[in-house]
PDB file of N, CA and C in Angstrom:
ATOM      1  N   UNK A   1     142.359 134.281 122.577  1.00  0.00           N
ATOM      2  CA  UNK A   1     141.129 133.525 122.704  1.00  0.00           C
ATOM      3  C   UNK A   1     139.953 134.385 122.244  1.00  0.00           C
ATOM      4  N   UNK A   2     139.268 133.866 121.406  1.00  0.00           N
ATOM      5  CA  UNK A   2     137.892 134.721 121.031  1.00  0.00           C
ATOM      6  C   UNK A   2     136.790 134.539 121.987  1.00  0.00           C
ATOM      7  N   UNK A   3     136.113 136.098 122.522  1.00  0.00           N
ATOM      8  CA  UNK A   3     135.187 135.703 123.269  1.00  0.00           C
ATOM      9  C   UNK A   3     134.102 134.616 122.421  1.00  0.00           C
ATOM     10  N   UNK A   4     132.752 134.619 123.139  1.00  0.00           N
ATOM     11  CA  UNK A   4     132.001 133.390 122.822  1.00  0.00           C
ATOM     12  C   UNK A   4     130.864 134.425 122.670  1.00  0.00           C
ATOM     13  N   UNK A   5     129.723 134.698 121.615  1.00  0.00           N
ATOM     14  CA  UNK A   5     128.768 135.638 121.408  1.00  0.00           C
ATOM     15  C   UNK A   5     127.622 134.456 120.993  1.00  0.00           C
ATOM     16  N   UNK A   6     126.243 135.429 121.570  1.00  0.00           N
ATOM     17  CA  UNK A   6     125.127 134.544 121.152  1.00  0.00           C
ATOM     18  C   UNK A   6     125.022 134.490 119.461  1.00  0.00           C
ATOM     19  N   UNK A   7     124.727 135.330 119.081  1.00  0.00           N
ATOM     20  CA  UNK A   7     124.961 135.384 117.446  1.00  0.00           C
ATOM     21  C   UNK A   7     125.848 136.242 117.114  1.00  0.00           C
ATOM     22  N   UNK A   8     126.012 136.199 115.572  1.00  0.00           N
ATOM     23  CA  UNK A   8     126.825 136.597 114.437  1.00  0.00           C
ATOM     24  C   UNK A   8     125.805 137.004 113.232  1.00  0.00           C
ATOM     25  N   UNK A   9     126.142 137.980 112.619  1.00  0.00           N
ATOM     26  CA  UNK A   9     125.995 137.912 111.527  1.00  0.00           C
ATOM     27  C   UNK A   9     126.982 137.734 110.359  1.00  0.00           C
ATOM     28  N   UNK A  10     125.994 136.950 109.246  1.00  0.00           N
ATOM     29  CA  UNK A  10     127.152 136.901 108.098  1.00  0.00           C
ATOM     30  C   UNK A  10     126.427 136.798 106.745  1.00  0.00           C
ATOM     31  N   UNK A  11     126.366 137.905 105.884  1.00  0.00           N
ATOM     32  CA  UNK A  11     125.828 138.244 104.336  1.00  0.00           C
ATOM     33  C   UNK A  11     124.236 138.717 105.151  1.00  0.00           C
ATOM     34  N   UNK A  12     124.198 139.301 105.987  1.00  0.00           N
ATOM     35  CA  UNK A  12     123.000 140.367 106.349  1.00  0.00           C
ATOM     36  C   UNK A  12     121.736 139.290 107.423  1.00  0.00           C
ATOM     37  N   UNK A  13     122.514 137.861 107.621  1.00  0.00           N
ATOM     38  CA  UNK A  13     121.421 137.258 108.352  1.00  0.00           C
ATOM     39  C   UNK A  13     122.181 136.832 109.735  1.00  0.00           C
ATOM     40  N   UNK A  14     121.363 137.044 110.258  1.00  0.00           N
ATOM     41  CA  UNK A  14     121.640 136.809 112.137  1.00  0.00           C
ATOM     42  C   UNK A  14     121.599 135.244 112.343  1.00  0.00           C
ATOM     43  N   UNK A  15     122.848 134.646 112.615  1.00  0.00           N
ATOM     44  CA  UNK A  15     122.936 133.471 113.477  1.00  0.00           C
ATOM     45  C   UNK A  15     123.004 132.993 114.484  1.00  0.00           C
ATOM     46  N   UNK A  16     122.018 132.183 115.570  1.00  0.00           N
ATOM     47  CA  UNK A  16     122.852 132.446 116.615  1.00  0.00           C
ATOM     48  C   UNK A  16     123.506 130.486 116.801  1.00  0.00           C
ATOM     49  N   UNK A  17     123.944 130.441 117.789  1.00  0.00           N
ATOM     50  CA  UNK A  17     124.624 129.203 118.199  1.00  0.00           C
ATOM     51  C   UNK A  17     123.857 128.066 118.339  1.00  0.00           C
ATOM     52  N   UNK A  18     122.701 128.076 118.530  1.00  0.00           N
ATOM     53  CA  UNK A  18     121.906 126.888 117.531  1.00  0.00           C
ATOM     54  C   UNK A  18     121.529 126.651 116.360  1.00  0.00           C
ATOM     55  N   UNK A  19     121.442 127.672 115.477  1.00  0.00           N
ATOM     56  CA  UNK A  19     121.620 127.831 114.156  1.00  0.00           C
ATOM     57  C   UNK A  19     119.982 128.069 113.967  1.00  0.00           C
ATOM     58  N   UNK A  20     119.060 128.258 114.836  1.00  0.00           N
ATOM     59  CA  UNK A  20     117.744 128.508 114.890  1.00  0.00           C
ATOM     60  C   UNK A  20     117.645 130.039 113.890  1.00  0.00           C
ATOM     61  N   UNK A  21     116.636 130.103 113.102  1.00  0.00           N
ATOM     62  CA  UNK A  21     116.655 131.301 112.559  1.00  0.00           C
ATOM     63  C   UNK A  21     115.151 132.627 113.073  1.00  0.00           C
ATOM     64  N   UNK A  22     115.378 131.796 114.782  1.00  0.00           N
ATOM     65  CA  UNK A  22     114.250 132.665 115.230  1.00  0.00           C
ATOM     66  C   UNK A  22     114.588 134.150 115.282  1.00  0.00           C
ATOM     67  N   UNK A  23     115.694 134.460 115.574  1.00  0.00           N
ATOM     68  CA  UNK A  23     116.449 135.358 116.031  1.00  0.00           C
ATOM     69  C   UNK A  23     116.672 136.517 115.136  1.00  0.00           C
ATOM     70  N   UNK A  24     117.095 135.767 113.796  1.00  0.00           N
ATOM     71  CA  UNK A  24     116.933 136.564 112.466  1.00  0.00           C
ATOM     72  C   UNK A  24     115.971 136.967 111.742  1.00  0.00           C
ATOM     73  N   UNK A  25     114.667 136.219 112.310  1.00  0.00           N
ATOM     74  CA  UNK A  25     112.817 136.351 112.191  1.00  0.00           C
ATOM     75  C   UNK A  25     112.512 137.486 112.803  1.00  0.00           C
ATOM     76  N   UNK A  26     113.010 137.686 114.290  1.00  0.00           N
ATOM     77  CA  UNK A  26     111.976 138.605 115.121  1.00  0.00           C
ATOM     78  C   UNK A  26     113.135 139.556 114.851  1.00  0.00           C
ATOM     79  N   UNK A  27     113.871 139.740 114.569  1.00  0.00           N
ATOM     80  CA  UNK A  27     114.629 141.333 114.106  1.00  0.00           C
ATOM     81  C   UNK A  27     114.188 141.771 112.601  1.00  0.00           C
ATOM     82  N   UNK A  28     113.910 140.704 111.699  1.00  0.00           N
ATOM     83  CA  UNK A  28     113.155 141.089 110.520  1.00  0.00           C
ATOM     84  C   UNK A  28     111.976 141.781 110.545  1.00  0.00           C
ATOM     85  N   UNK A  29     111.665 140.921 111.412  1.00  0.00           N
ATOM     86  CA  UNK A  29     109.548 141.302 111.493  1.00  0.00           C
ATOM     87  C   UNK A  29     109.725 142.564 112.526  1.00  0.00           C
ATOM     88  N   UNK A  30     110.757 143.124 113.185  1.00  0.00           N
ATOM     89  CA  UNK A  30     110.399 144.246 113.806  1.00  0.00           C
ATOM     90  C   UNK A  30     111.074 145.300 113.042  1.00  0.00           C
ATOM     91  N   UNK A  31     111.902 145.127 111.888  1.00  0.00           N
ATOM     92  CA  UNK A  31     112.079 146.233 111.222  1.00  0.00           C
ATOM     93  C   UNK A  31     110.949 146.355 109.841  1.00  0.00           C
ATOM     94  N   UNK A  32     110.579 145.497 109.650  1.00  0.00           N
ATOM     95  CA  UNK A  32     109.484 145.411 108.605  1.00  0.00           C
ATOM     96  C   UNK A  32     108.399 146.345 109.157  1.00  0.00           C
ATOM     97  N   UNK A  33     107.948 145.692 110.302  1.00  0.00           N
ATOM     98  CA  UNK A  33     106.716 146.730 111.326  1.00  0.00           C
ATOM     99  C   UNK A  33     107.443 147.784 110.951  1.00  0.00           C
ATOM    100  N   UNK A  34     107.770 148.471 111.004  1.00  0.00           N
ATOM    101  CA  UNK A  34     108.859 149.627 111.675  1.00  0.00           C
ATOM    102  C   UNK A  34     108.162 150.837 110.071  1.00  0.00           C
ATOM    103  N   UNK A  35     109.192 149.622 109.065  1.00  0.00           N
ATOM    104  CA  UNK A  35     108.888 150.393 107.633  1.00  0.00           C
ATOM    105  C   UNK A  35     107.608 150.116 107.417  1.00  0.00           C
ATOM    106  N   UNK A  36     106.288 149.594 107.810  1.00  0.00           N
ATOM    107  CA  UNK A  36     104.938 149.495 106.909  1.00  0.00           C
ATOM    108  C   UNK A  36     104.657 150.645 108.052  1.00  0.00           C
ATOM    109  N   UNK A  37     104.970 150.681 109.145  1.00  0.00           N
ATOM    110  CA  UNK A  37     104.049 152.208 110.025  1.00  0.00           C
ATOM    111  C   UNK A  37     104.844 153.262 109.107  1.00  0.00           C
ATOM    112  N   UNK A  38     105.729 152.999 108.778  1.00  0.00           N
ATOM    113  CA  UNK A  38     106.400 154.475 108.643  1.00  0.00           C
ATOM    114  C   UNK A  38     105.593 155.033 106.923  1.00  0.00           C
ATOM    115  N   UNK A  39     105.107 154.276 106.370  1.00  0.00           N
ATOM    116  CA  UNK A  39     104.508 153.964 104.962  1.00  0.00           C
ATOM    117  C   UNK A  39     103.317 154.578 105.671  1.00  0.00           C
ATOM    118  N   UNK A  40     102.832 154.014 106.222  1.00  0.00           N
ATOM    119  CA  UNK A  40     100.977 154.634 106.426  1.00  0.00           C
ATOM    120  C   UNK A  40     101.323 155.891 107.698  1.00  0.00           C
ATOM    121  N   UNK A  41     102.250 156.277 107.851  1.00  0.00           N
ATOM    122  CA  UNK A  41     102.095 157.649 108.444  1.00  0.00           C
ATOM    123  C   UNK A  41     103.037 158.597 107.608  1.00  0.00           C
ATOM    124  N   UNK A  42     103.535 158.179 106.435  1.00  0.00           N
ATOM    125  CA  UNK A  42     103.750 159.124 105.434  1.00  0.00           C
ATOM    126  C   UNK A  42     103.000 159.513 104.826  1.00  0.00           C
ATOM    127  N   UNK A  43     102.021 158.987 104.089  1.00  0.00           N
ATOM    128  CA  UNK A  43     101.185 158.849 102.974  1.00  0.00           C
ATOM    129  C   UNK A  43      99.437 159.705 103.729  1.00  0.00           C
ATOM    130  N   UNK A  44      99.312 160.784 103.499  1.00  0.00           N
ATOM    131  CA  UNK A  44      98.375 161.976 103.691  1.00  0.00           C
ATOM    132  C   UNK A  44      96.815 161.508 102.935  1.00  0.00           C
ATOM    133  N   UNK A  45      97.239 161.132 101.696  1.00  0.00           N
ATOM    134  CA  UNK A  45      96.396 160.469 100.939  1.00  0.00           C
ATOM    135  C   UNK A  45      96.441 159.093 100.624  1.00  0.00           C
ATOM    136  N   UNK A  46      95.395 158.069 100.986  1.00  0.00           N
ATOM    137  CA  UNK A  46      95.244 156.863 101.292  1.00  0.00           C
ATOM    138  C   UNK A  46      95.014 156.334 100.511  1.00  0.00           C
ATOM    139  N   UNK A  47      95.688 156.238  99.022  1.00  0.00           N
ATOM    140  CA  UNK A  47      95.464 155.360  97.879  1.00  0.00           C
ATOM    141  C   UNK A  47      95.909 154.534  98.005  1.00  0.00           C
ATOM    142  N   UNK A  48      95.013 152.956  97.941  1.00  0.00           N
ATOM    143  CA  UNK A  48      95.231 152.023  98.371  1.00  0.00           C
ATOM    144  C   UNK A  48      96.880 151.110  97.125  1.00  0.00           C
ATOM    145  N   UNK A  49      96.748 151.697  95.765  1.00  0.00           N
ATOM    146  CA  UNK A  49      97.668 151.375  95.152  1.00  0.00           C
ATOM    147  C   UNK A  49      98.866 151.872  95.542  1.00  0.00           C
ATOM    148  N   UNK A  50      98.703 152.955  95.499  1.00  0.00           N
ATOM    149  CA  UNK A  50     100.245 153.552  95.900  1.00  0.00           C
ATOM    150  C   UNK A  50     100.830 153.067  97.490  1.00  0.00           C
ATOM    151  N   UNK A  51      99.872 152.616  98.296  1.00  0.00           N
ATOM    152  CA  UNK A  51     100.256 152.382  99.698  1.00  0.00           C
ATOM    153  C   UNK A  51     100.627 150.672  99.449  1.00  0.00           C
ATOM    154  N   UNK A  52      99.967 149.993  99.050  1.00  0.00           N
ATOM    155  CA  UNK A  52     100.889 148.456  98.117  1.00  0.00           C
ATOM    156  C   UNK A  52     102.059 148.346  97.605  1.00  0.00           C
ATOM    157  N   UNK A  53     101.961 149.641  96.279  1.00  0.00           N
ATOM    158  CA  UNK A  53     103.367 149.676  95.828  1.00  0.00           C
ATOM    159  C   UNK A  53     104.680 150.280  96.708  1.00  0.00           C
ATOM    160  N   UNK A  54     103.938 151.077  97.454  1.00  0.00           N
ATOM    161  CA  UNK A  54     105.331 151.562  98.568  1.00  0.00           C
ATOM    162  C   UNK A  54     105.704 150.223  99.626  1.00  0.00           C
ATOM    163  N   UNK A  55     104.597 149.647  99.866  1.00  0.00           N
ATOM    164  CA  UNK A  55     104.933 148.488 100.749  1.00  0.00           C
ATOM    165  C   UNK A  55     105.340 147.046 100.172  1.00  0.00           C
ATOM    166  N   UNK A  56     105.059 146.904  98.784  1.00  0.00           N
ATOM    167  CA  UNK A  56     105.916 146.026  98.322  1.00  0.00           C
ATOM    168  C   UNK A  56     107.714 146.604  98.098  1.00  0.00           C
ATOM    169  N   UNK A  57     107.832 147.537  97.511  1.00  0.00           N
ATOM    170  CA  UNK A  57     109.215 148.262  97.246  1.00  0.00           C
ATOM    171  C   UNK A  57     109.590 148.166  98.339  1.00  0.00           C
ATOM    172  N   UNK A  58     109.058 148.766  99.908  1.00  0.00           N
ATOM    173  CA  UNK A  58     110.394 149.190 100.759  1.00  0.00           C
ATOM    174  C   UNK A  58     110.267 147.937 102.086  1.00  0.00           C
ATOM    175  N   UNK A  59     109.416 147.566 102.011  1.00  0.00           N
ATOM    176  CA  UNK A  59     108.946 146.287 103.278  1.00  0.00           C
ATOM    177  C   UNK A  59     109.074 144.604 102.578  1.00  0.00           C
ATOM    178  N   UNK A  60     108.470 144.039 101.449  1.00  0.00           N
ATOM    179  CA  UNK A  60     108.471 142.923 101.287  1.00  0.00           C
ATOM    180  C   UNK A  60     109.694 142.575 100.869  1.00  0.00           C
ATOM    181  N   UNK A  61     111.091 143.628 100.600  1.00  0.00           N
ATOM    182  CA  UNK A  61     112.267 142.839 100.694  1.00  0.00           C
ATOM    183  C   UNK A  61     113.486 142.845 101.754  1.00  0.00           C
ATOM    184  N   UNK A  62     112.791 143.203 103.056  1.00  0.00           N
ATOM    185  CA  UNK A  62     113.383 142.807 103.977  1.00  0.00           C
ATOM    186  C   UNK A  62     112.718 141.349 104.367  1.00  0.00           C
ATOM    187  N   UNK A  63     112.288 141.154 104.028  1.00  0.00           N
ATOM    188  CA  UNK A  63     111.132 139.488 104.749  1.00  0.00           C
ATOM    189  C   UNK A  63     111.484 138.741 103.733  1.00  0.00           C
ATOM    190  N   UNK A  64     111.502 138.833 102.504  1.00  0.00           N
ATOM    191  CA  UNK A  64     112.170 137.869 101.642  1.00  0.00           C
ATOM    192  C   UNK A  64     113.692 137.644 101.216  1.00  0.00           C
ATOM    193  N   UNK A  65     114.525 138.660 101.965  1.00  0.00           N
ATOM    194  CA  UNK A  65     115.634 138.569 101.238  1.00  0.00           C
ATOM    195  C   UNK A  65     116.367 137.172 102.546  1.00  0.00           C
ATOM    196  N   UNK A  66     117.304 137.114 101.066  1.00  0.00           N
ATOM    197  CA  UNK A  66     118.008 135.969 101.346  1.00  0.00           C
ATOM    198  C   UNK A  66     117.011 134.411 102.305  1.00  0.00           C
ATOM    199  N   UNK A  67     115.615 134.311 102.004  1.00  0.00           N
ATOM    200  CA  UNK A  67     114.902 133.347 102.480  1.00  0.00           C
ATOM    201  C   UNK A  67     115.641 131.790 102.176  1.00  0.00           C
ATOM    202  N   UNK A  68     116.202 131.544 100.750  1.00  0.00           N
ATOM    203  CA  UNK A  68     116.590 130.090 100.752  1.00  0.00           C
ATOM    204  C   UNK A  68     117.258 129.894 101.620  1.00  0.00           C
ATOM    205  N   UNK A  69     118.299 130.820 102.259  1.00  0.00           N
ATOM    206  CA  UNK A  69     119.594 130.468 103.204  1.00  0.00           C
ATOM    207  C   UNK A  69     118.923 129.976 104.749  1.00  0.00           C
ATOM    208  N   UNK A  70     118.095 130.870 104.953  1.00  0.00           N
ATOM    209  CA  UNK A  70     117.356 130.851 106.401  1.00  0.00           C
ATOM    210  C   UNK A  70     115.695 130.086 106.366  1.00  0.00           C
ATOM    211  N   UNK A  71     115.472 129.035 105.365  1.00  0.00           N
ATOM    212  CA  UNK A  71     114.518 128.597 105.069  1.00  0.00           C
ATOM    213  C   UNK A  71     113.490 128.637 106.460  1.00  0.00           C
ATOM    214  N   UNK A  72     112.310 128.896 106.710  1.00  0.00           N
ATOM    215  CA  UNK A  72     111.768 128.617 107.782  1.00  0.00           C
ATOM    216  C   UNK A  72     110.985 127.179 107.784  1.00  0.00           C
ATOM    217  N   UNK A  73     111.221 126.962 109.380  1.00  0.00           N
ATOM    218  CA  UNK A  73     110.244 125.259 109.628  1.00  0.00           C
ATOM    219  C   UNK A  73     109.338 125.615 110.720  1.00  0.00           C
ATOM    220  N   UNK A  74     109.762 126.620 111.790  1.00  0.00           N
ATOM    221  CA  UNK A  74     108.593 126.532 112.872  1.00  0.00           C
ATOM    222  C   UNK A  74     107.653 127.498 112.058  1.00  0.00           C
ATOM    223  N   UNK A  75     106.391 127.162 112.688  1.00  0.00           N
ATOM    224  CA  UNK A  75     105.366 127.358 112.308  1.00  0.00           C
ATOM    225  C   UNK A  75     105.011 129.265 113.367  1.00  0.00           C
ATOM    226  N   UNK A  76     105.701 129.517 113.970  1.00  0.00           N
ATOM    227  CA  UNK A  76     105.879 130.487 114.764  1.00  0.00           C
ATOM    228  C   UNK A  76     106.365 131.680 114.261  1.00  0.00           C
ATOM    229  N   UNK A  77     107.803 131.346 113.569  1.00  0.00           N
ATOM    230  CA  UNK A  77     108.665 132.053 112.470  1.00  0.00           C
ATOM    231  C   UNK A  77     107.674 132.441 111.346  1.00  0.00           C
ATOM    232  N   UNK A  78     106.890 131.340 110.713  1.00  0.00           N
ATOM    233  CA  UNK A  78     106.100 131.886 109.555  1.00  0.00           C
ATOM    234  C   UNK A  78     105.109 132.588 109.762  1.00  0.00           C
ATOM    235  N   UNK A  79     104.415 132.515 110.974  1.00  0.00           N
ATOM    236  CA  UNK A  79     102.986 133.383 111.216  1.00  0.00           C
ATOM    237  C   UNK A  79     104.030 135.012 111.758  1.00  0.00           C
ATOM    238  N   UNK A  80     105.062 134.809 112.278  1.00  0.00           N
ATOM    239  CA  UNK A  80     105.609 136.336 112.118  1.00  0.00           C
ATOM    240  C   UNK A  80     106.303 137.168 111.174  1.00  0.00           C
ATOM    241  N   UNK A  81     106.277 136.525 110.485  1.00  0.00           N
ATOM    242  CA  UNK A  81     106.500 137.125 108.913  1.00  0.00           C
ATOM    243  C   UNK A  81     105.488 137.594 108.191  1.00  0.00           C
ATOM    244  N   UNK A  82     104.714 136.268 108.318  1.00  0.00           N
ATOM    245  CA  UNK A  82     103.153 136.814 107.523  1.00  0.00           C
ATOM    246  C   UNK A  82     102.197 137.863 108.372  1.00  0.00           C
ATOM    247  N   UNK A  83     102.708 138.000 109.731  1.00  0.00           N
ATOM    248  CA  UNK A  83     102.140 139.493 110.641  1.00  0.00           C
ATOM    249  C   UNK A  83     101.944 140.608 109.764  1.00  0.00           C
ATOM    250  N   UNK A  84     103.358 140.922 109.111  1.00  0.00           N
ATOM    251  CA  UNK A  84     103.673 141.774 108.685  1.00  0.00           C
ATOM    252  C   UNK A  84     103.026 142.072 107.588  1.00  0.00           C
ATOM    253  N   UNK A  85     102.391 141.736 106.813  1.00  0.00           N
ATOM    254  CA  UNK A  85     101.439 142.113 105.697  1.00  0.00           C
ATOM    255  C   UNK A  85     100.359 141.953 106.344  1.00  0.00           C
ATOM    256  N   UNK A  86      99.951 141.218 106.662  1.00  0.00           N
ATOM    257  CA  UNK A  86      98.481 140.847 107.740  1.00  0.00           C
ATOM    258  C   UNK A  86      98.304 142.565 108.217  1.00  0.00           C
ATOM    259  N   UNK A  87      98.866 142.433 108.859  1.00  0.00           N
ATOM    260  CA  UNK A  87      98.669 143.997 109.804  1.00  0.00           C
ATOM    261  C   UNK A  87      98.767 144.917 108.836  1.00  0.00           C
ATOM    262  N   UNK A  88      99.806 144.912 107.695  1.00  0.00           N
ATOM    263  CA  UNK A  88      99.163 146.217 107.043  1.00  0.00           C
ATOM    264  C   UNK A  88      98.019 146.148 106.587  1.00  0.00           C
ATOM    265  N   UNK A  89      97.942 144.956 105.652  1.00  0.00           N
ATOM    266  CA  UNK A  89      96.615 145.180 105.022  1.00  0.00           C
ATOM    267  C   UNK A  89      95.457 145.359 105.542  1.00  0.00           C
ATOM    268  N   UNK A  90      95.458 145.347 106.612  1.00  0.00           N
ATOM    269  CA  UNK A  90      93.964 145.314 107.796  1.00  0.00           C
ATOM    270  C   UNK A  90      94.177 146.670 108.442  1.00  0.00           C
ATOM    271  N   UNK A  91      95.203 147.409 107.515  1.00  0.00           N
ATOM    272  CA  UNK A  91      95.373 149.151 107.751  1.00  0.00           C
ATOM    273  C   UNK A  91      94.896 149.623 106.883  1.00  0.00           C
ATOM    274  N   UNK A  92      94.729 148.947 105.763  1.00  0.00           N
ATOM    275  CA  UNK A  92      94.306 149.885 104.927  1.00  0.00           C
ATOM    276  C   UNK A  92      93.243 149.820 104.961  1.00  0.00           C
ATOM    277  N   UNK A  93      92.219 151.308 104.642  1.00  0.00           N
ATOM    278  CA  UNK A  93      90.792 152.025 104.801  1.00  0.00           C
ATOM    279  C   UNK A  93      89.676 150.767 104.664  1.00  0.00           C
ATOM    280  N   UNK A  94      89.678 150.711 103.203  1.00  0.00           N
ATOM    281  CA  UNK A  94      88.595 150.159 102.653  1.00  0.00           C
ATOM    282  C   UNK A  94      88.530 148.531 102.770  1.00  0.00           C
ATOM    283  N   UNK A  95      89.360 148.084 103.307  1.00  0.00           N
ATOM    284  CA  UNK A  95      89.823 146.628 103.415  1.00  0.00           C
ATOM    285  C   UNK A  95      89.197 145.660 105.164  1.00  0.00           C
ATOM    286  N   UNK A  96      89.212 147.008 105.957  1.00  0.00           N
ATOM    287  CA  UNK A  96      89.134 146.282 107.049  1.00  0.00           C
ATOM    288  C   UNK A  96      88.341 145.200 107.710  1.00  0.00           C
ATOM    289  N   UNK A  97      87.030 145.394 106.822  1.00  0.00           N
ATOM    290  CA  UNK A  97      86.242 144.482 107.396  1.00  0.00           C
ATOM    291  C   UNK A  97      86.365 142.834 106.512  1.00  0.00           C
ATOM    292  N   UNK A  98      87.206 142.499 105.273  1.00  0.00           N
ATOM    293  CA  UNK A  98      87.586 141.876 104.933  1.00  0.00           C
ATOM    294  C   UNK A  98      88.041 140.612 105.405  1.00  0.00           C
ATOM    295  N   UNK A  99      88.190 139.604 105.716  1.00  0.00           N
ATOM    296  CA  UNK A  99      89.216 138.793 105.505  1.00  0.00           C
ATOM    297  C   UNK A  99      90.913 138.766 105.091  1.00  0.00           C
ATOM    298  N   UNK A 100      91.492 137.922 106.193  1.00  0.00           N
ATOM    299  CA  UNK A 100      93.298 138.180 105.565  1.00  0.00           C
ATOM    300  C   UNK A 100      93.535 137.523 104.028  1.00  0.00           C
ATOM    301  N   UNK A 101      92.386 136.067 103.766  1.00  0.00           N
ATOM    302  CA  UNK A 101      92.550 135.574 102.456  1.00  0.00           C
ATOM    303  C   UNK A 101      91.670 136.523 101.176  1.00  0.00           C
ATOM    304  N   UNK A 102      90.863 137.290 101.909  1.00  0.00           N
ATOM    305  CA  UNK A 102      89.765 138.168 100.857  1.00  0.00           C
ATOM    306  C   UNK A 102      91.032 139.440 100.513  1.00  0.00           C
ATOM    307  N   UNK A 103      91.754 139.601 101.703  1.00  0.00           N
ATOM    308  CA  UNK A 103      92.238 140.918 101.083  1.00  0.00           C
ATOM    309  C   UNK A 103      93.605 140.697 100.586  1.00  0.00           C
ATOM    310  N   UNK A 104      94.148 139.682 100.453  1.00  0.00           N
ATOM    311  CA  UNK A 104      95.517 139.306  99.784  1.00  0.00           C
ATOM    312  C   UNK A 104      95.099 138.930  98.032  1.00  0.00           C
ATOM    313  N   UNK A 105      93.557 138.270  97.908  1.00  0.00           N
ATOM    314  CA  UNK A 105      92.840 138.285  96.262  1.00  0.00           C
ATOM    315  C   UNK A 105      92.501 139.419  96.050  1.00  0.00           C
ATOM    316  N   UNK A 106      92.273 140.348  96.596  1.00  0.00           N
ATOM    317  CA  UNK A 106      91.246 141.593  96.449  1.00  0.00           C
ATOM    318  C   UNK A 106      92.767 142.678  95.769  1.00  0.00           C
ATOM    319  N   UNK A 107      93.798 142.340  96.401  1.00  0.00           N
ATOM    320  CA  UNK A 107      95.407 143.498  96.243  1.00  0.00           C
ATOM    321  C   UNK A 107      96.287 142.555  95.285  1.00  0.00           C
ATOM    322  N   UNK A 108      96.111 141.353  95.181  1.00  0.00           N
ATOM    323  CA  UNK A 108      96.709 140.405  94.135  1.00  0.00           C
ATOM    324  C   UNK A 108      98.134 140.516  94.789  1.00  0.00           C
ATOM    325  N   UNK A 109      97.991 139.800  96.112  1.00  0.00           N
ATOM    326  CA  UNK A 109      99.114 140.045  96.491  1.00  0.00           C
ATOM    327  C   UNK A 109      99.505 138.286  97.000  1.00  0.00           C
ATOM    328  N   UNK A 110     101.033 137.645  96.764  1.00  0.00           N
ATOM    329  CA  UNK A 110     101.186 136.549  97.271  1.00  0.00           C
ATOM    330  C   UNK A 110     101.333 136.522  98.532  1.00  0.00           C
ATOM    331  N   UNK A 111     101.383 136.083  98.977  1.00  0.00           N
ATOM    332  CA  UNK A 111     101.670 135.086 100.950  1.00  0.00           C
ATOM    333  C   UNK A 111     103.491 134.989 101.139  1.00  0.00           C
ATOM    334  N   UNK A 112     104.109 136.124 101.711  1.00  0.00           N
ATOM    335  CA  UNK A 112     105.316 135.807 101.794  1.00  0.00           C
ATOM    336  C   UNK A 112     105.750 134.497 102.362  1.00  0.00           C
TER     337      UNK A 112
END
């Protein structure tokens, strides 16, 4: 008899037994956090390009990968995804007093 588990994973996304993909959201968005702190407490010198390009390379493809499979609908799921750039970009220096829509035109950056 197989025990009975809240989720599974299968091809790198967390399922659990409602098939809700909250579960696979808030383990995304807390390893994403994880890699954009670890980006702005590497980086000694605060060039705002190079701190984009490190955070597009090593952070925006944990939040996008495999998205068609785990499409999101709550509106909960998407504002914690979009945390995750939100909060960096309102780390970086020269940006802060900005706007989240001023500073996503200002870095030419899309809306995961």
């Amino acid at each position: 008899m197989l025990p009975a588990v809240e989720s599974a994973r299968d091809l790198g996304i967390l399922f659990s037994t409602d098939l809700s993909p909250s579960v696979h959201v808030n383990n995304v968005v807390s390893k994403a956090h994880a890699r954009a702190n670890m980006i702005l407490r590497s980086f000694v010198f605060r060039d705002i390009n190079l701190l984009i390009r490190a955070f597009i390379t090593y952070v925006r493809p944990l939040v996008e990968y495999n998205t068609v499979v785990w499409s999101l609908s709550a509106l909960r799921d998407i504002d914690a995804l979009e945390s995750v750039q939100q909060r960096f970009t309102k780390r970086l220096s020269r940006l802060k007093h900005m706007s989240y829509a001023e500073r996503l035109k200002y870095l030419n950056l899309p809306s995961p």
